[in-house]
Protein backbone atom coordinates (compact mmCIF):
# COMPACT_ATOMS: atom_id res chain seq x y z
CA UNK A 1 75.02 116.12 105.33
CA UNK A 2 77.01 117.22 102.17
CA UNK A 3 74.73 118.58 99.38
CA UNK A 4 77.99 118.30 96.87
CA UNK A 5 79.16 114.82 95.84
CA UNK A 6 83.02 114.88 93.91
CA UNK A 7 83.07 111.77 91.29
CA UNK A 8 79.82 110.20 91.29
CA UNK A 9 77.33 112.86 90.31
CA UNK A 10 74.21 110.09 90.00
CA UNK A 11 74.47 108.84 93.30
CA UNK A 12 71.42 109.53 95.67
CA UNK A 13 73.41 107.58 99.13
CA UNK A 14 76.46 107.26 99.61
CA UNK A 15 77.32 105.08 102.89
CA UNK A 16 80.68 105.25 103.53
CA UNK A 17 82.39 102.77 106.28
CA UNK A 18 79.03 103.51 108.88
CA UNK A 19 79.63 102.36 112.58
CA UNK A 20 77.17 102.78 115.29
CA UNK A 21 77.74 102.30 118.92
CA UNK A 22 74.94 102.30 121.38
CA UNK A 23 76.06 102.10 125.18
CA UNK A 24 74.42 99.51 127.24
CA UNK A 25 73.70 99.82 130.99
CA UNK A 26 72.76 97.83 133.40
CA UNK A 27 70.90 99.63 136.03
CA UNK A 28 69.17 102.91 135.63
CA UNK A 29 71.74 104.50 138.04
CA UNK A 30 74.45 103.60 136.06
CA UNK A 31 73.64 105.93 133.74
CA UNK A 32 73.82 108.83 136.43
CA UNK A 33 77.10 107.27 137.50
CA UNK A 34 78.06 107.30 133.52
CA UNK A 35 77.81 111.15 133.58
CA UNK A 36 79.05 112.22 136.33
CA UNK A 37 81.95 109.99 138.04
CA UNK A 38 84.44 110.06 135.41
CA UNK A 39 85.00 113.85 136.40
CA UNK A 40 85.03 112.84 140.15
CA UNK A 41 87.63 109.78 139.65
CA UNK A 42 89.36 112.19 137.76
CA UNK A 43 89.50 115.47 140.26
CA UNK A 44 90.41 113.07 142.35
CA UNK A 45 93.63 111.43 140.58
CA UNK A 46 91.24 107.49 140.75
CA UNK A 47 91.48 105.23 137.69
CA UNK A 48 88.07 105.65 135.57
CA UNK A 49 85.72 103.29 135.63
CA UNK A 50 83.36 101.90 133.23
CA UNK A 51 79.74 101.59 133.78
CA UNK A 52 78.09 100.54 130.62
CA UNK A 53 79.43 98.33 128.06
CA UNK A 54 79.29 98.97 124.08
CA UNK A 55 77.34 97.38 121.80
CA UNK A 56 77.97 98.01 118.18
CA UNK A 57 74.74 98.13 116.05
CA UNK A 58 76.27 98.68 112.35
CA UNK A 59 80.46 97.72 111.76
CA UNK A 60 81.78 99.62 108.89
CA UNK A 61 79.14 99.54 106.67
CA UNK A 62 79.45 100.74 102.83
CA UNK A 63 77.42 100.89 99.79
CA UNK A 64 76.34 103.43 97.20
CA UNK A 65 72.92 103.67 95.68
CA UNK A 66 72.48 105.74 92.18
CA UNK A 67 69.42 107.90 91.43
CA UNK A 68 66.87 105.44 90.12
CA UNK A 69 68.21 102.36 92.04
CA UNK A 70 66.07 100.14 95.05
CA UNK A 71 67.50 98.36 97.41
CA UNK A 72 65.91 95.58 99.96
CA UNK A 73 67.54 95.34 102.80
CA UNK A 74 67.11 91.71 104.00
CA UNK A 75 68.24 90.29 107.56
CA UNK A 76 67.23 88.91 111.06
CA UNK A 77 65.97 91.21 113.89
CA UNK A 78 68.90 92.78 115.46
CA UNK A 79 71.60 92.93 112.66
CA UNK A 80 71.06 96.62 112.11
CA UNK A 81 68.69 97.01 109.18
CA UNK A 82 66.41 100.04 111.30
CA UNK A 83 69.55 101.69 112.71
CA UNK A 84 71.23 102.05 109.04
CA UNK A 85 67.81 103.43 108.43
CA UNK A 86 67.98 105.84 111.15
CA UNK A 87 71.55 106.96 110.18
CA UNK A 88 70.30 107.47 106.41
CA UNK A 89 67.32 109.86 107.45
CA UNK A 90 69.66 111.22 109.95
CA UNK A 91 67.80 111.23 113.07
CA UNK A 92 71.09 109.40 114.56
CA UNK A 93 74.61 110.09 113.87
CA UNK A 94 77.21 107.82 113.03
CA UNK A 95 79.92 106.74 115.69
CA UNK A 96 82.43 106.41 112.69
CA UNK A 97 82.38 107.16 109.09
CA UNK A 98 79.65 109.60 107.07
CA UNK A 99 76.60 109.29 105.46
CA UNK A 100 75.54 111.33 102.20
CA UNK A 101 72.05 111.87 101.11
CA UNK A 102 71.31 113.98 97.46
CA UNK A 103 67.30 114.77 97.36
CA UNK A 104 64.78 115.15 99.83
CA UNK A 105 64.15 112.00 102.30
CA UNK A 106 61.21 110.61 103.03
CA UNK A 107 60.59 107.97 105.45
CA UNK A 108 58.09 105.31 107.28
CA UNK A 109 60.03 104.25 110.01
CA UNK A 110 58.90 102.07 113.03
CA UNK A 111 54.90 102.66 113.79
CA UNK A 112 54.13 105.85 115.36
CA UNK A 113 57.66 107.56 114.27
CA UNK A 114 56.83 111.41 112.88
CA UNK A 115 53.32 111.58 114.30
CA UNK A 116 52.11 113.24 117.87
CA UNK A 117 49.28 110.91 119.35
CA UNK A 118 47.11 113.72 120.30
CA UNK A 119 47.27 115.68 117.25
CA UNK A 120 44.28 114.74 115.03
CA UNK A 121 45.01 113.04 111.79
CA UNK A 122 44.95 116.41 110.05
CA UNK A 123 46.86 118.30 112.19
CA UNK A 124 49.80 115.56 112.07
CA UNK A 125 49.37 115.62 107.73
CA UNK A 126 50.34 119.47 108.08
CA UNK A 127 52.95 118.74 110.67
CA UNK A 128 55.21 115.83 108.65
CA UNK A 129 54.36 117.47 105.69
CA UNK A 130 56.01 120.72 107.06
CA UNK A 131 58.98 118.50 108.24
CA UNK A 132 59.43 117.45 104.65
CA UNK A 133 59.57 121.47 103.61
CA UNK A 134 55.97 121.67 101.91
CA UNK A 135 54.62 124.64 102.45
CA UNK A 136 50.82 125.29 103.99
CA UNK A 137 49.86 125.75 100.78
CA UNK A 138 51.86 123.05 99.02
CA UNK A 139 49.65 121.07 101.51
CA UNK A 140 46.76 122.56 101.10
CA UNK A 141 46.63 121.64 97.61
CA UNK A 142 47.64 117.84 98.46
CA UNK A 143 45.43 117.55 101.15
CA UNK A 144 42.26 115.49 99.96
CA UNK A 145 44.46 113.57 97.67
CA UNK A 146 46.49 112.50 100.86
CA UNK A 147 43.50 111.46 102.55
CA UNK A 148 41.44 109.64 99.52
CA UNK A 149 44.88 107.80 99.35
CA UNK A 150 44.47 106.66 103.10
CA UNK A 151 40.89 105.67 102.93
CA UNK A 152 40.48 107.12 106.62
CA UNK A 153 38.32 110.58 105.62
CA UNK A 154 36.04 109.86 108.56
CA UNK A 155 38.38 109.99 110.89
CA UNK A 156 40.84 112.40 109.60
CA UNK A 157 39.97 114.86 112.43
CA UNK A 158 39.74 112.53 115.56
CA UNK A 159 43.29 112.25 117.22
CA UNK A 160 45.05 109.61 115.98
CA UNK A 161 45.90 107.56 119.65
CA UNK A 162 42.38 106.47 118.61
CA UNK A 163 43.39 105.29 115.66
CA UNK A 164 44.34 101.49 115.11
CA UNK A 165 47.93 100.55 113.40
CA UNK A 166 46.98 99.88 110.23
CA UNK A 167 44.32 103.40 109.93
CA UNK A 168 47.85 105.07 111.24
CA UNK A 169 50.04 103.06 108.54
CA UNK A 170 47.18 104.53 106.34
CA UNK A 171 47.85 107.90 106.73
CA UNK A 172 51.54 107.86 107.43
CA UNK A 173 52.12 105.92 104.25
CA UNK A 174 49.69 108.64 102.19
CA UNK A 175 51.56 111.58 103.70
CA UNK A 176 55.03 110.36 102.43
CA UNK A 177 53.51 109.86 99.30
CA UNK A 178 52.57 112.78 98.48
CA UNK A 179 55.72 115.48 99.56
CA UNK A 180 57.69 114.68 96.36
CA UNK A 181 60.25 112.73 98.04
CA UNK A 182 63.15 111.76 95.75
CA UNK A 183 64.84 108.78 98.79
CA UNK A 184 62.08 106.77 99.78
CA UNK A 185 62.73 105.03 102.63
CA UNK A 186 60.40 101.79 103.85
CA UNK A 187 60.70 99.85 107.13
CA UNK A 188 58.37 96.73 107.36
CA UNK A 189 55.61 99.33 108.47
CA UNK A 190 53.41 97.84 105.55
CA UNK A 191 53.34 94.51 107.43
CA UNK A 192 50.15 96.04 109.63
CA UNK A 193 48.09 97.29 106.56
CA UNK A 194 45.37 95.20 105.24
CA UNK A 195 45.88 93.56 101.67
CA UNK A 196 43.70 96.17 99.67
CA UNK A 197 46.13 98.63 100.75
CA UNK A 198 49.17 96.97 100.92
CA UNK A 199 48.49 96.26 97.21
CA UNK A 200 47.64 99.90 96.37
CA UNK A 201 50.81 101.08 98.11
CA UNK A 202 53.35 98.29 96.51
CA UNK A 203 51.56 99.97 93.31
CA UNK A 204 52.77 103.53 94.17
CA UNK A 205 56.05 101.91 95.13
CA UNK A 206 56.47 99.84 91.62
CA UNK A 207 55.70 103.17 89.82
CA UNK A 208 58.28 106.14 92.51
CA UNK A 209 61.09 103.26 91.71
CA UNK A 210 60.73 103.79 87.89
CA UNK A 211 62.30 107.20 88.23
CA UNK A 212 63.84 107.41 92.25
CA UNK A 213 65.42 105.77 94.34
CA UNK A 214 64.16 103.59 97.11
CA UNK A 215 64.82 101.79 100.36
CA UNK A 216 62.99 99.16 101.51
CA UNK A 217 63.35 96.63 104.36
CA UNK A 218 60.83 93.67 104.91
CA UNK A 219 61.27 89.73 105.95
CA UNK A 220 59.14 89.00 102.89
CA UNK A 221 62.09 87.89 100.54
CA UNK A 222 58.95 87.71 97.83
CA UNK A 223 58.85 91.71 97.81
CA UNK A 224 62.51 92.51 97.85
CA UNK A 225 62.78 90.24 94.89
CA UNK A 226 59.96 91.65 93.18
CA UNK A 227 60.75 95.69 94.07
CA UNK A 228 64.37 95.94 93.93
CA UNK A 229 67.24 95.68 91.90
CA UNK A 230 69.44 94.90 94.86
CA UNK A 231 69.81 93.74 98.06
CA UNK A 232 71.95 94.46 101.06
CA UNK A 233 71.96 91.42 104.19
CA UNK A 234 72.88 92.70 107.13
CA UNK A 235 74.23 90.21 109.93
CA UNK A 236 75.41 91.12 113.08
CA UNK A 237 75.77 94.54 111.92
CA UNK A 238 78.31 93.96 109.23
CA UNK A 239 77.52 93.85 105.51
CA UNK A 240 77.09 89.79 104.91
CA UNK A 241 76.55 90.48 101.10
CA UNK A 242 75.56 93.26 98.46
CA UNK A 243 74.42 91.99 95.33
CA UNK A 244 71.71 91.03 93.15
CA UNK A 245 68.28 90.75 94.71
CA UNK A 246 67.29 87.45 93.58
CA UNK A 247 70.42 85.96 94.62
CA UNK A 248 71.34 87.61 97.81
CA UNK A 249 67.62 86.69 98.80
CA UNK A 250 67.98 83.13 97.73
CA UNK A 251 71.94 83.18 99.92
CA UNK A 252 69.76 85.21 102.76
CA UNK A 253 67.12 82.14 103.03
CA UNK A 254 69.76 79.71 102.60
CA UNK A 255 71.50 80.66 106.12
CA UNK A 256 68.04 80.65 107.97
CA UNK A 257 67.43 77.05 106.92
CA UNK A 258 70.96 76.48 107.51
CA UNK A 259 70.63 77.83 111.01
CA UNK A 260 67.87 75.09 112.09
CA UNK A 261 69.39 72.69 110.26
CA UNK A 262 72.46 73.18 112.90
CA UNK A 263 70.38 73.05 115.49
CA UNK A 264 68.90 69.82 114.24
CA UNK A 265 72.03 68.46 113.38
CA UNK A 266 73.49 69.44 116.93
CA UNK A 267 70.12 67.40 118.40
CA UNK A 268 71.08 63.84 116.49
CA UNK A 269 74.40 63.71 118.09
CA UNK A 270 72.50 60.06 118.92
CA UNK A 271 71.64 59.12 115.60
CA UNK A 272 72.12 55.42 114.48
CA UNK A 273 74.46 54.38 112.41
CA UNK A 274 72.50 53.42 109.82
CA UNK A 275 71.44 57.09 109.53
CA UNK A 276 75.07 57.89 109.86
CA UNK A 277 75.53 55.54 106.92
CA UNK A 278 73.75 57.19 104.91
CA UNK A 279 74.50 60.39 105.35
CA UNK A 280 77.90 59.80 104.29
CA UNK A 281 76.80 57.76 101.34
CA UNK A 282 75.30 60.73 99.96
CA UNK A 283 77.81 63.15 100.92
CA UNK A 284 79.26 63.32 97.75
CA UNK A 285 76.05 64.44 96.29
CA UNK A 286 75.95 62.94 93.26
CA UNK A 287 72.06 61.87 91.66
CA UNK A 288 69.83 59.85 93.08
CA UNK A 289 68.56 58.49 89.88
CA UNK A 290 69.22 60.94 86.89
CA UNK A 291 66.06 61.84 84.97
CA UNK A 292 67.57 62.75 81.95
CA UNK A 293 66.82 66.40 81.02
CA UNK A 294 64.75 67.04 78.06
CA UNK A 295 64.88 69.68 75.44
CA UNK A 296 63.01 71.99 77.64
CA UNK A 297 62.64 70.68 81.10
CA UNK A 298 66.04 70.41 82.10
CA UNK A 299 66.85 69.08 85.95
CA UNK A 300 69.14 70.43 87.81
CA UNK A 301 69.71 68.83 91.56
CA UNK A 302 73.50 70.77 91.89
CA UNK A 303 72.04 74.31 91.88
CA UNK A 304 74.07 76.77 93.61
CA UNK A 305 71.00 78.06 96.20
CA UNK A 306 70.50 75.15 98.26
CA UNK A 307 70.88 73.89 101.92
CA UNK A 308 73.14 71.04 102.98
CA UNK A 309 71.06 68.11 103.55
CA UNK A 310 70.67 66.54 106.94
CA UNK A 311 67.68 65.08 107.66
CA UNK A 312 66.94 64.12 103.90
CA UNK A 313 67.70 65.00 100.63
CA UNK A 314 66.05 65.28 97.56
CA UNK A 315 67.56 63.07 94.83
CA UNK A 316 65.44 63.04 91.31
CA UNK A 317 62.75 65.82 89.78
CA UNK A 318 61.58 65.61 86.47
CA UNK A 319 58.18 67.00 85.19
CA UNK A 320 56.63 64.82 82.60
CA UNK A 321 53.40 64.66 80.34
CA UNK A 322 50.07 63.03 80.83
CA UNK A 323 51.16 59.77 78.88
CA UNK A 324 54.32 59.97 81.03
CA UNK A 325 56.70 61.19 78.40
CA UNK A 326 59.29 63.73 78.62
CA UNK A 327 57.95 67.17 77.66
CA UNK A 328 59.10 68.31 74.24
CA UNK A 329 57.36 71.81 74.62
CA UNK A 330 54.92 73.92 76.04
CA UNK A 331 52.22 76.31 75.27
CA UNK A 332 50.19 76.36 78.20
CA UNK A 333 47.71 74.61 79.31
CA UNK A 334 48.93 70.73 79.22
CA UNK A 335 48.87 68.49 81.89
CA UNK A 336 51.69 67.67 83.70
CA UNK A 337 53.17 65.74 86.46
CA UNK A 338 55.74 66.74 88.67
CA UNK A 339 57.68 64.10 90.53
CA UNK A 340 60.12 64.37 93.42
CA UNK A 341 61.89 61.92 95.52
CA UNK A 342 64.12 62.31 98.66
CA UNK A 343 66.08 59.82 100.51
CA UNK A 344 65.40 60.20 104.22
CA UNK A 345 68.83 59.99 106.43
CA UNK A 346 67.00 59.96 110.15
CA UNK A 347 63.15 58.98 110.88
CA UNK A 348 61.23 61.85 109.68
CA UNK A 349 58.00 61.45 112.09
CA UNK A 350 55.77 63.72 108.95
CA UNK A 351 57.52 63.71 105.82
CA UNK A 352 56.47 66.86 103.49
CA UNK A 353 57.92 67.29 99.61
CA UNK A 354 56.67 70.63 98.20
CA UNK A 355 57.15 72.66 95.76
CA UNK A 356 56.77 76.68 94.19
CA UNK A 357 56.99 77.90 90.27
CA UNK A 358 59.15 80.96 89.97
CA UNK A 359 59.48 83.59 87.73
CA UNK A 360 62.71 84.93 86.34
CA UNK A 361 62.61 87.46 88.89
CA UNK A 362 62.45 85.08 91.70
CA UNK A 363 58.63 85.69 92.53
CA UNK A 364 56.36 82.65 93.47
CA UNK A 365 53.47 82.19 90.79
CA UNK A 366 52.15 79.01 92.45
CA UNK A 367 52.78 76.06 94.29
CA UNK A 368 51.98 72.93 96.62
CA UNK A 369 53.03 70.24 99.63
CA UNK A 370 51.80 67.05 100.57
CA UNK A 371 50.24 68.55 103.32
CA UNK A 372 46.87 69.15 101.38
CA UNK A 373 46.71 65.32 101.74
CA UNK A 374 47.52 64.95 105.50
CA UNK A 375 45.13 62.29 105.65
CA UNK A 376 47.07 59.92 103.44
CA UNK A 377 50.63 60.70 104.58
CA UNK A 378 52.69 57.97 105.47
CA UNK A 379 53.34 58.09 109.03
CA UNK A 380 57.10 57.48 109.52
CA UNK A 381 59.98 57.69 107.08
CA UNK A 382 62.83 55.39 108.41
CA UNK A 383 66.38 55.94 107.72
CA UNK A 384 67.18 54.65 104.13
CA UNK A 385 63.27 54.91 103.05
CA UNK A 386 62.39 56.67 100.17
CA UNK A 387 59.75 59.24 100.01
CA UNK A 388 58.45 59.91 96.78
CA UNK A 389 55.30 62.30 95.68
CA UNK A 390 53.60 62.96 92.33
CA UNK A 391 51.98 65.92 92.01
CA UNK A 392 49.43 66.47 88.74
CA UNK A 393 47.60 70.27 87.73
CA UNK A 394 47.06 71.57 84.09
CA UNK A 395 49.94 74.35 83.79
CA UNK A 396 49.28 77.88 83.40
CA UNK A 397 49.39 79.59 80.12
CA UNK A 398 53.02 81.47 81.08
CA UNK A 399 54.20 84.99 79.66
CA UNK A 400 57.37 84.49 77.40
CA UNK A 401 60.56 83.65 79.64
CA UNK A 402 62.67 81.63 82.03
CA UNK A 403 60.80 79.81 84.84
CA UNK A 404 62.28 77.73 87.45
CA UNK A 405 60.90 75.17 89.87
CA UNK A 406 61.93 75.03 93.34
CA UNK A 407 61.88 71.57 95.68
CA UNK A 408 61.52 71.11 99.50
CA UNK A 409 61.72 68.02 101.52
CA UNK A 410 60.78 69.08 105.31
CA UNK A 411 59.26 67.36 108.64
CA UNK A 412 56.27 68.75 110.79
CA UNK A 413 53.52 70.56 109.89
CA UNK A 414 52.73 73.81 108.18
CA UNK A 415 53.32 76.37 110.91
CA UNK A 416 55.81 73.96 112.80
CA UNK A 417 58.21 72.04 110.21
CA UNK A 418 62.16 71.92 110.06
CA UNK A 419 63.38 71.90 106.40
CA UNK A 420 66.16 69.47 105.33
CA UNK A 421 66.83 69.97 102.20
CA UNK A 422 65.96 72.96 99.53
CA UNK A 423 66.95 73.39 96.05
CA UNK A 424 65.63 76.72 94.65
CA UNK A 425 65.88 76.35 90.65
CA UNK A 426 65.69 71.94 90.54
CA UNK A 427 64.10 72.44 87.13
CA UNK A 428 64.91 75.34 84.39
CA UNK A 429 62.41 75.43 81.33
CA UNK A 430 61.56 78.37 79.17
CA UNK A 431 58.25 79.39 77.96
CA UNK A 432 57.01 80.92 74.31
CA UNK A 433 54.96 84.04 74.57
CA UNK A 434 51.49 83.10 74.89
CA UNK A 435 49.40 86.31 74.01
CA UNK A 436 46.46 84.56 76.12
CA UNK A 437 49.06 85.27 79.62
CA UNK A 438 47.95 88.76 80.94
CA UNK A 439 49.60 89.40 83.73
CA UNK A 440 52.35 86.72 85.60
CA UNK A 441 49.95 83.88 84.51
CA UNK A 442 47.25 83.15 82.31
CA UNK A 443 43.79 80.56 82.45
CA UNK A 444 41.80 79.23 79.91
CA UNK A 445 38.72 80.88 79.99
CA UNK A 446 35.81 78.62 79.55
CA UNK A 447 33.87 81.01 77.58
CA UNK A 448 33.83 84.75 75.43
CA UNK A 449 31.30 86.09 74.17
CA UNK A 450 31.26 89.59 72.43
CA UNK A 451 28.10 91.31 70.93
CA UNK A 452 26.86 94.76 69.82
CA UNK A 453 22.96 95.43 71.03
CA UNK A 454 21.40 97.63 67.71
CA UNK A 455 18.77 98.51 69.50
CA UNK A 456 19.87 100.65 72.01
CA UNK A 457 22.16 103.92 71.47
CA UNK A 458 22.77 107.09 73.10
């Protein structure tokens, strides 16, 4: 790796047109016959002969990231997000093109990568701390903060093949914390770690960000929203899109519901005509029924971020007040109803309409489905029915700023449901800054009482 960068002094990686290409074979032997028969055919004048075949983990894959900078990198398993991770901490090599690293790298890789099972905790601290160039006593002096971080202290000297993934994501995590890393480097490794420490380390990571730079991969589209500044989707091991967190996320979830919604469409080859009627009635997309936006609430069902509809679509959203009227404005508090309606283009067997409040930032305050009233659901949507659902809460006292509120129409249940139709920002409305909001939202408290005792002192 170059420690000299011409042009760009701030940048911390520089990924420059990255290819990696693994070869697959298909029996063990083949391998054998991989090394040594090409020199045989050879010596002997015989046209070579293959016996793998390639497979190419990362095509020409480019991006810079400045000192200071995060990145999420977002996509399924298999389109290269762990081997552009290996290339950048340089434990593999690039088949083409160069990768540039400024600072030292730190890095928590798949489970178990950097520590030897039958070292003891402490032995594998000094180890990987070593490997990051800290010396004994540079470690020495870290030592007990390392370990209060983990939480593990009684079993920092038992061998760590004893220990169970998320004590190991413990320690591992702590170690990396603490070796002054300028590249930080995550890779879905937090997934294992209880919530008390997954909250304490997404602390440390909101706070190394501030002033380095940082890499993280995860599925959770929440935390790439909420950590970085940008996001990189890998597909197939080409770059599908660099940009923007929030939006790349938003694009990235878009093509997994647009993925079962091809496989849905692909199973109603069969579908009646009246459902076929429909579905080109609506094609155009225009409204429902328009619900007018108010001064603050404002509707908006042709946002870019949303799926093609296929099974349903949604058609009208509007958030009103208690009486029913169109909210004027909003301090926090008020209650308000939220109604959605979707026209259904095949039989949905268990219609769902849902919905999530978002930040500006993309993160999901709070939110609800129609499953929490499973009981009452209406059994079958037909083609051309309408499903409609009102949902009523008192709305939180909100911190100063844009908010959005994102719609779902889906069949099934919770853990098995096919989405039809998505719109991510169906409402826009802004909030005033409420000084009683601490935090992303705020609640009334019941009750405060303050009082001095002058009886007692020290």
């Amino acid at each position: 790796m170059s420690s000299n960068l011409p042009g760009n002094t701030d940048a911390a990686i520089v990924v420059n047109g990255v290819s990696k290409c693994f070869n697959i074979y298909g029996k063990p032997q083949d391998r054998l016959k991989q090394s040594i028969m090409p020199r045989v055919r050879r010596a002997l004048g015989m046209q070579q002969k293959a016996y793998s075949r390639e497979f190419w983990a990362l095509k020409n894959v480019s991006f810079t990231l400045n000192k200071g900078e995060t990145l999420g990198i977002i996509g399924r398993n298999g389109s290269g997000k762990s081997t552009l991770l290996q290339l950048i901490c340089g434990t593999l090599s690039p088949t083409h093109g160069h990768v540039q690293t400024f600072g030292r790298v730190a890095a928590l890789l798949e489970l178990g990568a950097g520590f030897n099972p039958e070292f003891t905790g402490r032995e594998n601290v000094y180890l990987s701390a070593a490997f990051y160039g800290l010396t004994k006593e540079q470690t020495d002096e870290r030592f007990d903060d390392i370990v209060n971080f983990s939480e593990i202290r009684d079993f920092i000297d038992q061998p760590v093949k004893t220990y169970s993934s998320g004590m190991f994501v413990r320690l591992a995590f702590a170690t990396i914390a603490h070796v002054d890393a300028d590249i930080l480097i995550i890779d879905e490794a937090l997934a294992v770690g209880d919530a008390i420490f997954t909250q304490k380390c997404m602390r440390f990571l909101r706070k190394f960000k501030e002033e380095k730079t940082l890499l993280f991969v995860s599925h959770d589209s929440t935390s790439v929203i909420a950590l970085c500044d940008k996001a990189l989707w890998l597909s197939d091991g080409e770059t599908k899109e660099l940009g923007e967190a929030k939006e790349t996320s938003e694009h990235y979830l878009n093509f997994i519901l647009g993925a079962t919604q091809d496989k849905l469409l692909q199973d109603q080859t069969h579908a009646s005509a009246t459902a076929r009627k429909l579905r080109e009635l609506w094609a155009g997309g225009q409204p429902y029924e328009s619900a007018g936006p108010s001064s603050l609430f404002q509707p908006n069902l042709q946002a870019s971020a949303q799926t093609d509809p296929l099974g349903a679509q949604i058609k009208y959203v509007n958030v009103t007040a208690e009486d029913g009227s169109d909210i004027r404005a909003l301090k926090g508090g008020e209650v308000v109803t939220l109604s959605i309606r979707a026209i259904a283009y095949t039989e949905l067997r268990s219609p769902v309409l849902g919905f999530y409040v978002k930040d500006r930032l993309g993160q999901f305050l709070f939110g609800s489905n129609t499953l929490s009233i499973q009981d009452r659901l209406p059994p079958v949507a037909a083609p051309g029915q309408e499903i409609r659902a009102e949902f009523t809460f008192p709305m939180p006292w909100l911190a100063g700023g844009d908010y959005s509120i994102q719609v779902a129409v889906a069949d099934g249940t919770q853990h098995d449901h096919t989405s039809h139709h998505w719109i991510h920002d169906a409402v826009i409305f802004h909030s005033s800054q409420d000084p009683s909001a601490s935090g992303l939202i705020g609640i009334p408290m019941l009750d405060i009482q303050l009082s001095i005792d002058t009886e007692t002192g020290l």
